[in-house]
Protein backbone atom coordinates (compact mmCIF):
# COMPACT_ATOMS: atom_id res chain seq x y z
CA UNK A 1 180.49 -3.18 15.47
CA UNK A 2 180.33 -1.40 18.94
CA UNK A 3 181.17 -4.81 20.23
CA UNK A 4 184.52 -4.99 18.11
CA UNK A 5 185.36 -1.68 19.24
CA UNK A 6 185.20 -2.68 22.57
CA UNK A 7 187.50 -5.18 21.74
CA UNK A 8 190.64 -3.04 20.64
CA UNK A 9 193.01 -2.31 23.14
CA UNK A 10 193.87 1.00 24.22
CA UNK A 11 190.87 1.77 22.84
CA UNK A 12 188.74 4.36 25.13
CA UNK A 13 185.24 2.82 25.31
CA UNK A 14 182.44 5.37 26.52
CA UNK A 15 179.42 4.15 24.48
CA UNK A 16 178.43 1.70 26.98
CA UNK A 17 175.02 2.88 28.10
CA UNK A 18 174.48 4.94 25.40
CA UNK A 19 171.62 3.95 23.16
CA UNK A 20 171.39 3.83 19.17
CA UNK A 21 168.74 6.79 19.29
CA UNK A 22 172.08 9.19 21.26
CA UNK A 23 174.46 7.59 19.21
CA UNK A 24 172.81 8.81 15.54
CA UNK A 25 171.80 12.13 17.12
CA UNK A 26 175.27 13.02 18.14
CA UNK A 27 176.64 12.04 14.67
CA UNK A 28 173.71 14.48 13.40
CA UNK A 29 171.19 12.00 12.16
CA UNK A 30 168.28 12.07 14.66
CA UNK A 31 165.52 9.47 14.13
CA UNK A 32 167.92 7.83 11.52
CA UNK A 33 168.14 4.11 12.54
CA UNK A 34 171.93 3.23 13.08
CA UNK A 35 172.06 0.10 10.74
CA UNK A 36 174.22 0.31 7.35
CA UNK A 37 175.39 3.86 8.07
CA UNK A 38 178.98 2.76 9.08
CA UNK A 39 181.67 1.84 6.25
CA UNK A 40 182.92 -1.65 7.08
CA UNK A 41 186.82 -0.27 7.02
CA UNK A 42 190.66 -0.95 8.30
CA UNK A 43 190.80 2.34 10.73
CA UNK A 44 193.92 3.03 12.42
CA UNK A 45 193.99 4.94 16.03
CA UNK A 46 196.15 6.43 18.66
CA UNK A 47 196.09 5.23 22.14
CA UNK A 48 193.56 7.25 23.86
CA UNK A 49 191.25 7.66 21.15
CA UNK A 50 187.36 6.86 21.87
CA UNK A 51 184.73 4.17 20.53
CA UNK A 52 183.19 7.21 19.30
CA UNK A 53 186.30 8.50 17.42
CA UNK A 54 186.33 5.67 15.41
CA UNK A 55 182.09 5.71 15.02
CA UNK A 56 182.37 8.90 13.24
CA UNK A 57 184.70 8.34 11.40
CA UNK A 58 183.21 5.10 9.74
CA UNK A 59 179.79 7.27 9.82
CA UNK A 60 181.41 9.97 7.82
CA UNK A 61 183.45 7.17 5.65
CA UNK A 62 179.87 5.60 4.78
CA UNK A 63 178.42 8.65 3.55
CA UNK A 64 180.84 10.51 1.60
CA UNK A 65 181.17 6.95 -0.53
CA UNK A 66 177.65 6.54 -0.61
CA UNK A 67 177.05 9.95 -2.14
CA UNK A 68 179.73 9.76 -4.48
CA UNK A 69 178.75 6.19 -5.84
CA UNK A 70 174.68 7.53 -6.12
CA UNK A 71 175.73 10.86 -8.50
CA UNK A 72 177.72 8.09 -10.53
CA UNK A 73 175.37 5.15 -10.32
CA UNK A 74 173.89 3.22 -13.65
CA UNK A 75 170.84 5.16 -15.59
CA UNK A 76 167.44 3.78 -14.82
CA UNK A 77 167.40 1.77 -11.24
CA UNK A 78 164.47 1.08 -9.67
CA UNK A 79 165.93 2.82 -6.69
CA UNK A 80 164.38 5.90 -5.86
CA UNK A 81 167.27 7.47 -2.97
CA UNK A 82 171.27 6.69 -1.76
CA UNK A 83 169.37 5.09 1.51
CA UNK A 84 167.03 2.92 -0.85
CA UNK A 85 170.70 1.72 -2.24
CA UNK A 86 171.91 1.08 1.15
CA UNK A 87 169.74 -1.03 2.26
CA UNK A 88 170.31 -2.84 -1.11
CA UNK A 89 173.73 -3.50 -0.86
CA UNK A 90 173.18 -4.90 3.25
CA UNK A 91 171.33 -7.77 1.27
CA UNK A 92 174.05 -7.72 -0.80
CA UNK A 93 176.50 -8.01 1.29
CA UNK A 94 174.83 -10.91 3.38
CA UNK A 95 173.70 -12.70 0.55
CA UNK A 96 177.44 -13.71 -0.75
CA UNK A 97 180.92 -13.72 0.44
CA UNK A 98 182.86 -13.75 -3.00
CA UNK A 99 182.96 -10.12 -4.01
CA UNK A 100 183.36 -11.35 -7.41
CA UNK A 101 179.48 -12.42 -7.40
CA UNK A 102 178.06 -9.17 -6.03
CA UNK A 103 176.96 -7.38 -9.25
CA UNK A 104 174.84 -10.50 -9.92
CA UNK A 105 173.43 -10.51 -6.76
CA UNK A 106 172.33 -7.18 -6.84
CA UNK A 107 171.23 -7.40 -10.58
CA UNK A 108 169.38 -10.21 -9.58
CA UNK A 109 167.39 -8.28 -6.97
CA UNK A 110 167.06 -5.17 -9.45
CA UNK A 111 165.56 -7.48 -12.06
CA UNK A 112 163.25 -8.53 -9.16
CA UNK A 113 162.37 -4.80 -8.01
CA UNK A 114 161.89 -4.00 -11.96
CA UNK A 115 159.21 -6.61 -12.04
CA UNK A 116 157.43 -6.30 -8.73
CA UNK A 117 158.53 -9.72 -7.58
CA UNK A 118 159.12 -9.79 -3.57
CA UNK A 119 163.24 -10.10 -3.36
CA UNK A 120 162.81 -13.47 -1.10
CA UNK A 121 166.15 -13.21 0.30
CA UNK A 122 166.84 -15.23 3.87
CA UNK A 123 168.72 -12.59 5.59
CA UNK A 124 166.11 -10.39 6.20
CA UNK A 125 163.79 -13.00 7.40
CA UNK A 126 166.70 -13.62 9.71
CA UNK A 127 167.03 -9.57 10.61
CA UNK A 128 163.21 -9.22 11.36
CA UNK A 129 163.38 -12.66 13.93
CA UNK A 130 165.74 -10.82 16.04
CA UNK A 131 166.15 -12.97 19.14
CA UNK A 132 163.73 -15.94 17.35
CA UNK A 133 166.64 -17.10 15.23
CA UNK A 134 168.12 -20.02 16.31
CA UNK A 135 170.42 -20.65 13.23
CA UNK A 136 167.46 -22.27 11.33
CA UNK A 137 164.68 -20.72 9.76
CA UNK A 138 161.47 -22.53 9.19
CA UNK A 139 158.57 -22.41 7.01
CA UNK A 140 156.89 -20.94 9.21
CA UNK A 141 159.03 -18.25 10.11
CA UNK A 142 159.05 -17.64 6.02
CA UNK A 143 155.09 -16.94 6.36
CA UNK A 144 155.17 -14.71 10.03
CA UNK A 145 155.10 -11.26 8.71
CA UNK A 146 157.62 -8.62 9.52
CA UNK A 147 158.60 -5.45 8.18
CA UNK A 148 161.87 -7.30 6.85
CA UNK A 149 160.08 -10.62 5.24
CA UNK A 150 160.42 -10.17 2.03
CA UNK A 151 158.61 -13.07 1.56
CA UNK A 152 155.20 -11.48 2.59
CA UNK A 153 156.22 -7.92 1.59
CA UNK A 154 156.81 -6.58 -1.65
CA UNK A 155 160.10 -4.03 -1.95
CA UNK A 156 162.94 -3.26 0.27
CA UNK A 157 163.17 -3.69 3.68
CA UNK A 158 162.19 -0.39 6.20
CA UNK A 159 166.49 -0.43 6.94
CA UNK A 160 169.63 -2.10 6.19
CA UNK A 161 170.27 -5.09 8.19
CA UNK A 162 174.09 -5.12 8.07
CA UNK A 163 176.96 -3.29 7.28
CA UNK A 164 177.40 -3.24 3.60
CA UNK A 165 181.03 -3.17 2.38
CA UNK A 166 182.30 -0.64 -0.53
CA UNK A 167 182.01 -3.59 -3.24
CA UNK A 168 178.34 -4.01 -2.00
CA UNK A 169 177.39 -0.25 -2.92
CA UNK A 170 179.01 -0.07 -5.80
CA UNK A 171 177.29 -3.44 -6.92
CA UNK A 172 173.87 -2.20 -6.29
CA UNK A 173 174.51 1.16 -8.38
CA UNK A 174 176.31 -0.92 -11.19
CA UNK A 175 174.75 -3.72 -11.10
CA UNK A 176 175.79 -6.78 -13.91
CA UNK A 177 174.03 -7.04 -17.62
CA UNK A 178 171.65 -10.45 -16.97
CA UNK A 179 168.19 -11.42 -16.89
CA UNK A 180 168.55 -13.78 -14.01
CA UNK A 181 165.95 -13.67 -11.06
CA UNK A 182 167.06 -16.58 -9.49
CA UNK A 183 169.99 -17.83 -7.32
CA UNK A 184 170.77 -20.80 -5.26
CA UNK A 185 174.20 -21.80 -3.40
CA UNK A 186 176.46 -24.15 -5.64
CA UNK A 187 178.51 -25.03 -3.03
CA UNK A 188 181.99 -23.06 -2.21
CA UNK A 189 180.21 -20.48 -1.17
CA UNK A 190 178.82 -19.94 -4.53
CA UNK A 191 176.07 -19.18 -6.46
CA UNK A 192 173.99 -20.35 -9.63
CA UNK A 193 172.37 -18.04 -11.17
CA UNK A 194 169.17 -18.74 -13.46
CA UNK A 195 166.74 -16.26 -15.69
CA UNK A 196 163.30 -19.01 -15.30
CA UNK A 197 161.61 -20.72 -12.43
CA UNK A 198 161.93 -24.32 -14.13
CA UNK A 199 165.66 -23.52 -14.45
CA UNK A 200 166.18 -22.43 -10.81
CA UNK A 201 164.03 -25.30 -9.60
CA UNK A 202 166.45 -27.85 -11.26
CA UNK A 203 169.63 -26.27 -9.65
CA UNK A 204 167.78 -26.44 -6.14
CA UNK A 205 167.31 -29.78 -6.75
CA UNK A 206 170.87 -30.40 -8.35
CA UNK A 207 172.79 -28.68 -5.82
CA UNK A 208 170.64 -28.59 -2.26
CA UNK A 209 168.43 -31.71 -2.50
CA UNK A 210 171.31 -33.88 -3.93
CA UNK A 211 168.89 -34.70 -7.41
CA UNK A 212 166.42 -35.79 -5.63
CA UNK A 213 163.27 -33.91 -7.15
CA UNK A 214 160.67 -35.62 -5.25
CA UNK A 215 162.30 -33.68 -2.24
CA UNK A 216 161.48 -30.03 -3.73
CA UNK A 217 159.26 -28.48 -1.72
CA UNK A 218 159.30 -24.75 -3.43
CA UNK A 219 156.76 -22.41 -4.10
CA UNK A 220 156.42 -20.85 -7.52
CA UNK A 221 156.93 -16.64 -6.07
């Protein structure tokens, strides 16, 4: 995000050598990791304004929707606080592109929570590599253990590990009426969605191994 800011002309930058740590202290959230806690948003500014301007302003965006989706969220989640819904929806949001499909993500990851089945979700395997990722993972990098593998580790995730949009949020707290656990790309940048193992296991051979089942290398979770 700082990075796009940076980017904007006539834009004043003077968070160049400031670290996260200042950064969420000035905006009056010391200790609080910066990740997730800036609204995704069209903000317009007047020539002069700082990086900063903007930061706060996103920061402050973030949190008054955040609070006001939580008091109206769905009866009964398995999430205990608005941050525990936060870093939700930044799985969420990196887990599909088509807005559309969002409440199924997330109820797919509720169901998951519900039953104390680890999420298994890519993108934070991805977040905990850091620098490792190369634009692949590996099975291996499925079994190293990280804070963010939710592979290896039951739950959510210690933080968000994007910037989850509005549509994300409000997924999470309304999340859709299914008993799906499962979900594999369908192509389009799409998802199937499927309530058993054995039915999951025959779209990831339908639409990632091209029917080939002798191909399927998956794990029962």
């Amino acid at each position: 995000m700082l990075e796009h800011l940076w980017a904007q002309p006539h834009l004043k930058r003077t968070l160049a050598d400031e670290e996260a740590a200042r950064i969420m202290e000035r905006l009056g959230m010391p200790g609080m990791k910066p990740e997730g806690w800036f609204l995704p948003e069209t903000y317009f500014y007047s020539s002069g304004m700082t990086d900063f301007d903007i930061l706060r302003r996103s920061h402050q965006a973030m949190k008054r929707l955040l609070s006001e989706a939580w008091e109206t969220r769905q009866e009964n989640l398995p999430l205990k606080t608005p941050y525990e819904a936060l870093i939700l929806a930044s799985i969420v949001e990196k887990e599909t592109g088509a807005a559309d499909e969002r409440p199924m993500i997330a109820a797919v990851f509720i169901n998951r929570l519900r039953r104390g089945m680890r999420l298994q979700t890519d993108p934070t395997v991805i977040y905990g590599m850091g620098d490792r990722y190369r634009g692949n993972i590996r099975k291996s990098d499925l079994r190293r253990d990280t804070p963010y593998n939710t592979y290896t580790r039951k739950g959510l995730p210690p933080t968000p590990i994007a910037l989850p949009s509005a549509s994300s949020i409000r997924a999470v707290l309304h999340p859709a009426e299914t008993r799906a656990l499962y979900f594999v790309a369908s192509g389009g940048g799409r998802h199937h969605f499927s309530e058993t193992y054995e039915e999951h296991r025959k779209a990831v051979i339908r639409y990632l191994l091209g029917g080939n089942a002798a191909r399927y290398k998956g794990d029962r979770p």
